[in-house]
PDB file of N, CA and C in Angstrom:
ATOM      1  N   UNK A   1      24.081  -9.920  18.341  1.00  0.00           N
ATOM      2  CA  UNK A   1      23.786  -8.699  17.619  1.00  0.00           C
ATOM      3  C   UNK A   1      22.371  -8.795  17.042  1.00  0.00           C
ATOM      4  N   UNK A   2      21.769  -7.749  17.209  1.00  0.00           N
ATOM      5  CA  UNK A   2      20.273  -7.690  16.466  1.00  0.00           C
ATOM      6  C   UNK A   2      20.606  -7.585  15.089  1.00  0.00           C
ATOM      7  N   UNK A   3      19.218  -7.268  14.617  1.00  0.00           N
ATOM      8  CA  UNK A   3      18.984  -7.589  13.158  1.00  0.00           C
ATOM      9  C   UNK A   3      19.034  -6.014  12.055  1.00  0.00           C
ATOM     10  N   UNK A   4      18.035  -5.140  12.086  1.00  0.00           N
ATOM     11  CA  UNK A   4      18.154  -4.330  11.833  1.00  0.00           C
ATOM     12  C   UNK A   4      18.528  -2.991  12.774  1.00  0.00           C
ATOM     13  N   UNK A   5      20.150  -2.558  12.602  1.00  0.00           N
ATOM     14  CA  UNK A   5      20.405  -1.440  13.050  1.00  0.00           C
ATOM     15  C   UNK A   5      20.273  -0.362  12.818  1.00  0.00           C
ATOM     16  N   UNK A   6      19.874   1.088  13.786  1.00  0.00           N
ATOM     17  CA  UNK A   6      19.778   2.257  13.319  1.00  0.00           C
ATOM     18  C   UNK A   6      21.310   2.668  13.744  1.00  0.00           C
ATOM     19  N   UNK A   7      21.345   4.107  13.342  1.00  0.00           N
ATOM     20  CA  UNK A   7      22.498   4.775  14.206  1.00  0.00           C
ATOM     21  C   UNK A   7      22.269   6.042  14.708  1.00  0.00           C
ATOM     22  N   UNK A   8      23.513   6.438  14.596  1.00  0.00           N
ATOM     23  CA  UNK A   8      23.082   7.893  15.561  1.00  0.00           C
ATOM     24  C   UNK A   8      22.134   8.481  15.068  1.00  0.00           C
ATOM     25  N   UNK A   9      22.104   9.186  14.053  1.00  0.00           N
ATOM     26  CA  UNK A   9      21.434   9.864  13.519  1.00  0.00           C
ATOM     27  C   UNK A   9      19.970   9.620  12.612  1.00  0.00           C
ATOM     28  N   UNK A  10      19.779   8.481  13.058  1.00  0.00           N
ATOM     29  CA  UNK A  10      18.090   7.990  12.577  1.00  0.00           C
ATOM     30  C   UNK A  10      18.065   6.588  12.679  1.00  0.00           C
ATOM     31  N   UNK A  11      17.528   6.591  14.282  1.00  0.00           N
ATOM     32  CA  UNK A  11      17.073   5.689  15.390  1.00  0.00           C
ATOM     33  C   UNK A  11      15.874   5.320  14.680  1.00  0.00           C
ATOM     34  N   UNK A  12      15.805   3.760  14.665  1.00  0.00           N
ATOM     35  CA  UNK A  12      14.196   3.003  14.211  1.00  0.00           C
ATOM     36  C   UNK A  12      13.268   3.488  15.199  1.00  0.00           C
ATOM     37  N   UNK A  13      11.892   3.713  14.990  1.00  0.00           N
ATOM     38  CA  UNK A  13      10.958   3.947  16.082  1.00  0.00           C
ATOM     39  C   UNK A  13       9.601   2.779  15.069  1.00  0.00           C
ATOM     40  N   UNK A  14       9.190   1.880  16.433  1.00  0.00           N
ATOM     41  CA  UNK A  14       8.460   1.657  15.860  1.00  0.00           C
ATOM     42  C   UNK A  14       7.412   0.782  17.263  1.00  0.00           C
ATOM     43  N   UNK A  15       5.901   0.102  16.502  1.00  0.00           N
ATOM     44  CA  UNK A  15       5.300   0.168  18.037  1.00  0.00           C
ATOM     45  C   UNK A  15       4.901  -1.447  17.683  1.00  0.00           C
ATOM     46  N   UNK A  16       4.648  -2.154  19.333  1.00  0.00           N
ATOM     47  CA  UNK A  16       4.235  -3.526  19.150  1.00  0.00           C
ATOM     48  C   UNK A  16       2.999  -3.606  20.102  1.00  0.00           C
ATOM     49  N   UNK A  17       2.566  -5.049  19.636  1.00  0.00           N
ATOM     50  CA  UNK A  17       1.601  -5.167  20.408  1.00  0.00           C
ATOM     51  C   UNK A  17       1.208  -6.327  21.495  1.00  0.00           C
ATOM     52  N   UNK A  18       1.757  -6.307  23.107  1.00  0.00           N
ATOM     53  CA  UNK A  18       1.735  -7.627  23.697  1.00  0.00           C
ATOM     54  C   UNK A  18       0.298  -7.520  24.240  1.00  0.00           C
ATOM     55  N   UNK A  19      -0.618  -8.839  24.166  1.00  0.00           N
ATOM     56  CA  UNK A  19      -1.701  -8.906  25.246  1.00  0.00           C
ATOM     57  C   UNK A  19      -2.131  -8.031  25.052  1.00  0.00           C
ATOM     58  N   UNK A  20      -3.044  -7.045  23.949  1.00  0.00           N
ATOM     59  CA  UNK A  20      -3.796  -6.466  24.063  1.00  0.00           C
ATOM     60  C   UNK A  20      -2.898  -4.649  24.184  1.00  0.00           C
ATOM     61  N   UNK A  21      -1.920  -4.889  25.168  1.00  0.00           N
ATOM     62  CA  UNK A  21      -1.244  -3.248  24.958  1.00  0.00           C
ATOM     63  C   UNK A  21       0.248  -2.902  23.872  1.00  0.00           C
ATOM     64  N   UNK A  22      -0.472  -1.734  23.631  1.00  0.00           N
ATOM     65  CA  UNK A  22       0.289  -1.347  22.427  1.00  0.00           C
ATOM     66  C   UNK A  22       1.816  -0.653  23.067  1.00  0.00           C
ATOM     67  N   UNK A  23       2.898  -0.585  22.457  1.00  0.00           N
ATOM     68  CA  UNK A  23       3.997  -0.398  23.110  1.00  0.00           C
ATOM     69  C   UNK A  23       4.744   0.595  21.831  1.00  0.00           C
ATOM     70  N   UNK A  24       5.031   1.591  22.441  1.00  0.00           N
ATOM     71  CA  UNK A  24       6.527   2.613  20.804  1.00  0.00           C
ATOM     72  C   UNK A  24       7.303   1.855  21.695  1.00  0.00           C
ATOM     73  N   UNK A  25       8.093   1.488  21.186  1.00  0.00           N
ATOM     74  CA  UNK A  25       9.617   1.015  21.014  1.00  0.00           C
ATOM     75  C   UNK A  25      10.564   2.109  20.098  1.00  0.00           C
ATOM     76  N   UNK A  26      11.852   2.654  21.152  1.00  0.00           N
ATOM     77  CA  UNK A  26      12.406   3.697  19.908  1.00  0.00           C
ATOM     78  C   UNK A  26      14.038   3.153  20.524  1.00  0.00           C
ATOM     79  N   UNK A  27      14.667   2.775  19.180  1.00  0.00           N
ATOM     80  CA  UNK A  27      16.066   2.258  19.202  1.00  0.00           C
ATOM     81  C   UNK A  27      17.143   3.639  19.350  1.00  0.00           C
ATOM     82  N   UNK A  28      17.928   3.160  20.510  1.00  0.00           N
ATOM     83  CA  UNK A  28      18.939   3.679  20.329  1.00  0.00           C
ATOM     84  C   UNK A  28      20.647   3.475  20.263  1.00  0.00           C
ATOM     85  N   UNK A  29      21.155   3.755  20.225  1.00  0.00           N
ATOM     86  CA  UNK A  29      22.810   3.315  19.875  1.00  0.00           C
ATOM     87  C   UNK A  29      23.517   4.158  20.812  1.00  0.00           C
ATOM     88  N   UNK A  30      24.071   3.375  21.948  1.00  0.00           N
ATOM     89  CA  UNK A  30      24.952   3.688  22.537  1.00  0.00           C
ATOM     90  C   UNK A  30      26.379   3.289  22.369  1.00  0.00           C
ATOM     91  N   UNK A  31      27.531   4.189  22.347  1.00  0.00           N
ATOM     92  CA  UNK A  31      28.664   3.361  22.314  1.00  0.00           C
ATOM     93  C   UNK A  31      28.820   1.859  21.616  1.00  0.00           C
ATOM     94  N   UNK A  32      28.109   1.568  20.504  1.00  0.00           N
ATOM     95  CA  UNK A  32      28.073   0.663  19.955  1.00  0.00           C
ATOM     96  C   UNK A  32      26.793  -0.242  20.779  1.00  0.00           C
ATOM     97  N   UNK A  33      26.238  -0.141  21.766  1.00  0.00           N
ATOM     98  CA  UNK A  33      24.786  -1.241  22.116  1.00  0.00           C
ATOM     99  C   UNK A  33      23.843  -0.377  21.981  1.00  0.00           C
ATOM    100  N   UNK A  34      22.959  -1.514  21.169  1.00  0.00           N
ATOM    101  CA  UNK A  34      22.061  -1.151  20.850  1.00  0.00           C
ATOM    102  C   UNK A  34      20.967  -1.236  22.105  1.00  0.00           C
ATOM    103  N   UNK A  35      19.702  -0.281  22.406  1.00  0.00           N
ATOM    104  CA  UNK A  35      19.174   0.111  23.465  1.00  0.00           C
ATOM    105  C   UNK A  35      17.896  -0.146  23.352  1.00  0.00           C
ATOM    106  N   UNK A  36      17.461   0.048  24.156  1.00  0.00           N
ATOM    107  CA  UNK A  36      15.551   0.163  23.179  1.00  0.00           C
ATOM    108  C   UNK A  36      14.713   0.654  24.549  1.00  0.00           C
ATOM    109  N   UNK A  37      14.109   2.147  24.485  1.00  0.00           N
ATOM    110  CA  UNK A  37      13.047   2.665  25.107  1.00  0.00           C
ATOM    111  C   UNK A  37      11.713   2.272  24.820  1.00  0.00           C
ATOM    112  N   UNK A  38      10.913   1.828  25.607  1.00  0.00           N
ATOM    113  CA  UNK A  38       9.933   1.719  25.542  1.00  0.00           C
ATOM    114  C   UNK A  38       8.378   2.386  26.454  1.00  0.00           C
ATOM    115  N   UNK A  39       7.527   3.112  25.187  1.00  0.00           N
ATOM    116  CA  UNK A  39       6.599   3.509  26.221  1.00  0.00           C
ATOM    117  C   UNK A  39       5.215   2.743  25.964  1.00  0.00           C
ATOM    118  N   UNK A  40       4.334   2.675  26.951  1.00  0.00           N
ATOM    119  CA  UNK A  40       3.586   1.962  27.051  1.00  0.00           C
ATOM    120  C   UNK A  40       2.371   2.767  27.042  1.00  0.00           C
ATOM    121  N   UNK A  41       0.925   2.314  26.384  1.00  0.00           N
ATOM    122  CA  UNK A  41      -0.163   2.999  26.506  1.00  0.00           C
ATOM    123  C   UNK A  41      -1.008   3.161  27.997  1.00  0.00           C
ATOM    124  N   UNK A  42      -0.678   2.615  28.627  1.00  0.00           N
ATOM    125  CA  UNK A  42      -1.459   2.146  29.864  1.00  0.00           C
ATOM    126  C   UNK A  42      -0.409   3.413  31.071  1.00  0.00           C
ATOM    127  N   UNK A  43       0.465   4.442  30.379  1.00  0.00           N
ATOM    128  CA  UNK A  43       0.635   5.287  31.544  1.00  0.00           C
ATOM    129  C   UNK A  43       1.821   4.707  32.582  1.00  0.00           C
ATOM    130  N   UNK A  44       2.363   3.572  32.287  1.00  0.00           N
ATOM    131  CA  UNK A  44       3.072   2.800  33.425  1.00  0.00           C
ATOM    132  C   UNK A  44       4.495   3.691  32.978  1.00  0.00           C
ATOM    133  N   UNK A  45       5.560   3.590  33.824  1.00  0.00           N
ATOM    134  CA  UNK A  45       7.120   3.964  33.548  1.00  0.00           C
ATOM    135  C   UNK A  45       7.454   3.496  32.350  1.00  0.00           C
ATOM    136  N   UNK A  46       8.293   4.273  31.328  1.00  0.00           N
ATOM    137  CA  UNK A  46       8.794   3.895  30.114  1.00  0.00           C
ATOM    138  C   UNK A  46       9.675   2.784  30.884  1.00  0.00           C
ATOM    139  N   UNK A  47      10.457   2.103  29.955  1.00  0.00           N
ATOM    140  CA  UNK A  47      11.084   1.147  30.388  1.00  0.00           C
ATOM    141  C   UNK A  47      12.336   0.898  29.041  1.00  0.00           C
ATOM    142  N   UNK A  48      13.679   1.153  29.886  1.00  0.00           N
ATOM    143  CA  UNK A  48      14.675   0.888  28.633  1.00  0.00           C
ATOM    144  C   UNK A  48      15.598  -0.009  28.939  1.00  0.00           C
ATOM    145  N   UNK A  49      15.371  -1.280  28.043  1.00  0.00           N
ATOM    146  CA  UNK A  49      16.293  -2.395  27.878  1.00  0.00           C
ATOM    147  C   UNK A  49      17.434  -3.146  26.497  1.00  0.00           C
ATOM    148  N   UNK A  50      18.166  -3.917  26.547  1.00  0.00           N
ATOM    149  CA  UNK A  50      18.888  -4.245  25.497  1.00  0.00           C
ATOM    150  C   UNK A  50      19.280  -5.782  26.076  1.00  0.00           C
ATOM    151  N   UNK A  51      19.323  -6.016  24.551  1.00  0.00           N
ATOM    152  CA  UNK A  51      19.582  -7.663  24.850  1.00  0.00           C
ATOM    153  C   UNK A  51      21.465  -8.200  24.771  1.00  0.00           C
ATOM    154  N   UNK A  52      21.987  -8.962  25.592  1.00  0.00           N
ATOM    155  CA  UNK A  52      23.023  -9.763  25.586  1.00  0.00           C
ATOM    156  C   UNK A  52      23.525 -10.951  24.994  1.00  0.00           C
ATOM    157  N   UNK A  53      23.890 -11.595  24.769  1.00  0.00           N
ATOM    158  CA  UNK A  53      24.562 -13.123  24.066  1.00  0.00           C
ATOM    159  C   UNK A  53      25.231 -13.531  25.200  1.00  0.00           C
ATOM    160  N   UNK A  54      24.379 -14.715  25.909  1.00  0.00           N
ATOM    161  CA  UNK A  54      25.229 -15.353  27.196  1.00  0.00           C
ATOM    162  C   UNK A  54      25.330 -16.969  26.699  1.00  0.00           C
ATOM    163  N   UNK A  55      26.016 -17.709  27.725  1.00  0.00           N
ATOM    164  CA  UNK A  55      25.804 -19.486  27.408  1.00  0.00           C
ATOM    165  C   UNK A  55      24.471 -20.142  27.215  1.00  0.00           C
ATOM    166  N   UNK A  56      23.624 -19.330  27.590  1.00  0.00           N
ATOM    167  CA  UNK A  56      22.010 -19.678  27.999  1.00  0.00           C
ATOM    168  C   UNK A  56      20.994 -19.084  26.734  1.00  0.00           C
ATOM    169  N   UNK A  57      21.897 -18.475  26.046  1.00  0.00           N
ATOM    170  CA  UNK A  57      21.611 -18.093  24.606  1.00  0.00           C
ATOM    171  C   UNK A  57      21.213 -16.027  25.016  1.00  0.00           C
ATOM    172  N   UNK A  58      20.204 -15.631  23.896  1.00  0.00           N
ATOM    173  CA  UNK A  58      19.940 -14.423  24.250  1.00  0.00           C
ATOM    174  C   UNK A  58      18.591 -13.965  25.356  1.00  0.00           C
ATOM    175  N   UNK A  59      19.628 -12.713  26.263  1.00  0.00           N
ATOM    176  CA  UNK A  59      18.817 -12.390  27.168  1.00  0.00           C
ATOM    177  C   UNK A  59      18.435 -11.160  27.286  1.00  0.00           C
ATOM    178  N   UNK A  60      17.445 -10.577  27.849  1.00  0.00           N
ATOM    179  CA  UNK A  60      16.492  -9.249  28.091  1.00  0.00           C
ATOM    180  C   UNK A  60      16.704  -8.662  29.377  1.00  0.00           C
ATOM    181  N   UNK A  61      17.771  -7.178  29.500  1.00  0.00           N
ATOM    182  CA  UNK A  61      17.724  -6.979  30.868  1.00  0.00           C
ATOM    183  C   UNK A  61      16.990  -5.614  30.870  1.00  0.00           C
ATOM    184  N   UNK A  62      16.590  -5.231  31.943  1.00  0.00           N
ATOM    185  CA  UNK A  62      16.238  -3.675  31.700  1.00  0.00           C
ATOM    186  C   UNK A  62      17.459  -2.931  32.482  1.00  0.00           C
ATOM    187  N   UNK A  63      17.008  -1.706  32.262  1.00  0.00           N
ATOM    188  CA  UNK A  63      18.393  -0.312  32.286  1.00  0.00           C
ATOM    189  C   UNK A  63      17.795   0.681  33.109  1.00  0.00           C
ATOM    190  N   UNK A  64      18.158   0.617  34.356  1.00  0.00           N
ATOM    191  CA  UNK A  64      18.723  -0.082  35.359  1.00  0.00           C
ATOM    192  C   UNK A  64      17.911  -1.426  35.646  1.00  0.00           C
ATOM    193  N   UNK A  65      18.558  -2.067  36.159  1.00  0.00           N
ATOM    194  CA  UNK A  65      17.864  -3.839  36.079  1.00  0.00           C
ATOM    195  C   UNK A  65      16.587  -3.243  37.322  1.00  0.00           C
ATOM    196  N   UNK A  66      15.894  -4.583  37.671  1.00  0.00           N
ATOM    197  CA  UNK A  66      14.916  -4.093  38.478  1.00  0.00           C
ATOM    198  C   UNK A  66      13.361  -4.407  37.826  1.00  0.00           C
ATOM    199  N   UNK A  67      13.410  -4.655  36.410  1.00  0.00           N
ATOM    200  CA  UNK A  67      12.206  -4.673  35.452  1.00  0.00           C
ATOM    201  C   UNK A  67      12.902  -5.947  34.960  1.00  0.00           C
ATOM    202  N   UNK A  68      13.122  -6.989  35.447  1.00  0.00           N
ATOM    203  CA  UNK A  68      13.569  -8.160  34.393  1.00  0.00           C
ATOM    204  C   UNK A  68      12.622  -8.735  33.357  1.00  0.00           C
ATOM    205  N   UNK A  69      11.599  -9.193  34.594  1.00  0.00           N
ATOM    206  CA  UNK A  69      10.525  -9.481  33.728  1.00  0.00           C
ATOM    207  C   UNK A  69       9.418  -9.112  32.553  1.00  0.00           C
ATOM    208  N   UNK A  70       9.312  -7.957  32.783  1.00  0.00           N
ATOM    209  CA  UNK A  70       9.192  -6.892  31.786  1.00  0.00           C
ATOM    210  C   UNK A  70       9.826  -7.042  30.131  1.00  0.00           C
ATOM    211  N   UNK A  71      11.267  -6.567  30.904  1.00  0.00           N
ATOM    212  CA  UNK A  71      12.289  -6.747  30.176  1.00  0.00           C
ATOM    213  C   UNK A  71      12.147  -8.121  28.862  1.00  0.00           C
ATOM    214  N   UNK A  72      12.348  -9.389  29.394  1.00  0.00           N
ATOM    215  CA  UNK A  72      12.065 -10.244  28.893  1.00  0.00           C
ATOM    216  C   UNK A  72      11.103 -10.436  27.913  1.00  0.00           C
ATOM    217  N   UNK A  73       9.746 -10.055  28.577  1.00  0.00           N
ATOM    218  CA  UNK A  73       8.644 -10.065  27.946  1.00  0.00           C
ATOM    219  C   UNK A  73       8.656  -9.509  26.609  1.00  0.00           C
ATOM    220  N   UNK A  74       9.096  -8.349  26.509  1.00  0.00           N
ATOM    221  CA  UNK A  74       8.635  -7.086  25.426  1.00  0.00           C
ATOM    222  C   UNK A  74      10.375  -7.371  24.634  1.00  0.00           C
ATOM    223  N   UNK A  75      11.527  -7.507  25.332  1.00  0.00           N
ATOM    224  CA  UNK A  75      12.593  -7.724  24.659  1.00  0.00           C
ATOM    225  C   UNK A  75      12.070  -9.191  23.537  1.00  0.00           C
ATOM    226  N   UNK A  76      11.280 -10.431  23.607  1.00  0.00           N
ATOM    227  CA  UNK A  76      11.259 -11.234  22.555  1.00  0.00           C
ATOM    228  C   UNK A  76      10.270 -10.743  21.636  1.00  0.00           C
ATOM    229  N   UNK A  77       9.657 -10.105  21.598  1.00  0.00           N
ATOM    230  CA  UNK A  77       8.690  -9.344  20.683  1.00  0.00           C
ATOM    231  C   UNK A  77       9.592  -8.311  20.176  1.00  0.00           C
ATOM    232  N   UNK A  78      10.454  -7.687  20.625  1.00  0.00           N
ATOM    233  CA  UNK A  78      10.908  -6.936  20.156  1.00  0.00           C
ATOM    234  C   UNK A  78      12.209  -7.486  19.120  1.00  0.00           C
ATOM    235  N   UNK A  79      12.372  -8.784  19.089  1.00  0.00           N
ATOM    236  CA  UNK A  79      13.678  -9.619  18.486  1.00  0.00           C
ATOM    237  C   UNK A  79      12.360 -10.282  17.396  1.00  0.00           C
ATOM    238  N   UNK A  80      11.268 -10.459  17.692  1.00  0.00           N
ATOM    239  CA  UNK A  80      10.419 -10.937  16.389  1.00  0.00           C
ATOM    240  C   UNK A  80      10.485  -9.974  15.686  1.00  0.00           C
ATOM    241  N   UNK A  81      10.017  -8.746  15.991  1.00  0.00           N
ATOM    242  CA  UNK A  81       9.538  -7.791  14.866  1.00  0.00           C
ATOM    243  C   UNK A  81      10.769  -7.608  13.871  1.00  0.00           C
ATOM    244  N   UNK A  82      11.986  -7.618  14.675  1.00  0.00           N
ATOM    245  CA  UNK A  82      13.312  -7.067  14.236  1.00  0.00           C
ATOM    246  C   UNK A  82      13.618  -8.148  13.082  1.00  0.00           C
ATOM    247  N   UNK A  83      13.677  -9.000  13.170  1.00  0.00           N
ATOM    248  CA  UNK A  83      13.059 -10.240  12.095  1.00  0.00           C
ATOM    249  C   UNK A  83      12.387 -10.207  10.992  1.00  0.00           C
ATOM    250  N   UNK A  84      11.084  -9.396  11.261  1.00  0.00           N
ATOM    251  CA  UNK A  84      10.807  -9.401  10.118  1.00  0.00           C
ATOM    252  C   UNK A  84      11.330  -8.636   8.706  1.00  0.00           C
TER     253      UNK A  84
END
């Protein structure tokens, strides 16, 4: 489970910064999982992922899979900020 949850009705939006590009990140709540859209300054496909609890500890998939790496990338930045 993440750290700070929104809910239905007032989703966190907020933006990070990997390598130079800036990213909105806007949370959402599905059926109880939590989601996370992301758009990017550079024009590329938004990209929406959520993280799991496996044996291998926590993981980053994207929605529909296909962007793992991505996924990964911007999903641990997105578990720092949530942290703070």
């Amino acid at each position: 489970m993440l750290y700070k949850m929104g809910n239905v009705f007032e989703n966190s939006k907020f933006e990070i910064e990997v390598n130079g590009l800036k990213v909105v990140v806007i949370e959402h709540t599905l059926r109880d999982q939590q989601i996370f859209r992301l758009v990017f300054d550079d024009n590329r496909a938004p990209l929406v992922i959520t993280s799991a609890k496996t044996w291998a500890g926590e993981v980053w998939t994207s929605i529909p899979q296909g962007r793992q790496k991505e996924a990964e990338l911007f999903g641990k930045e997105i578990s720092k900020h949530l942290k703070t």
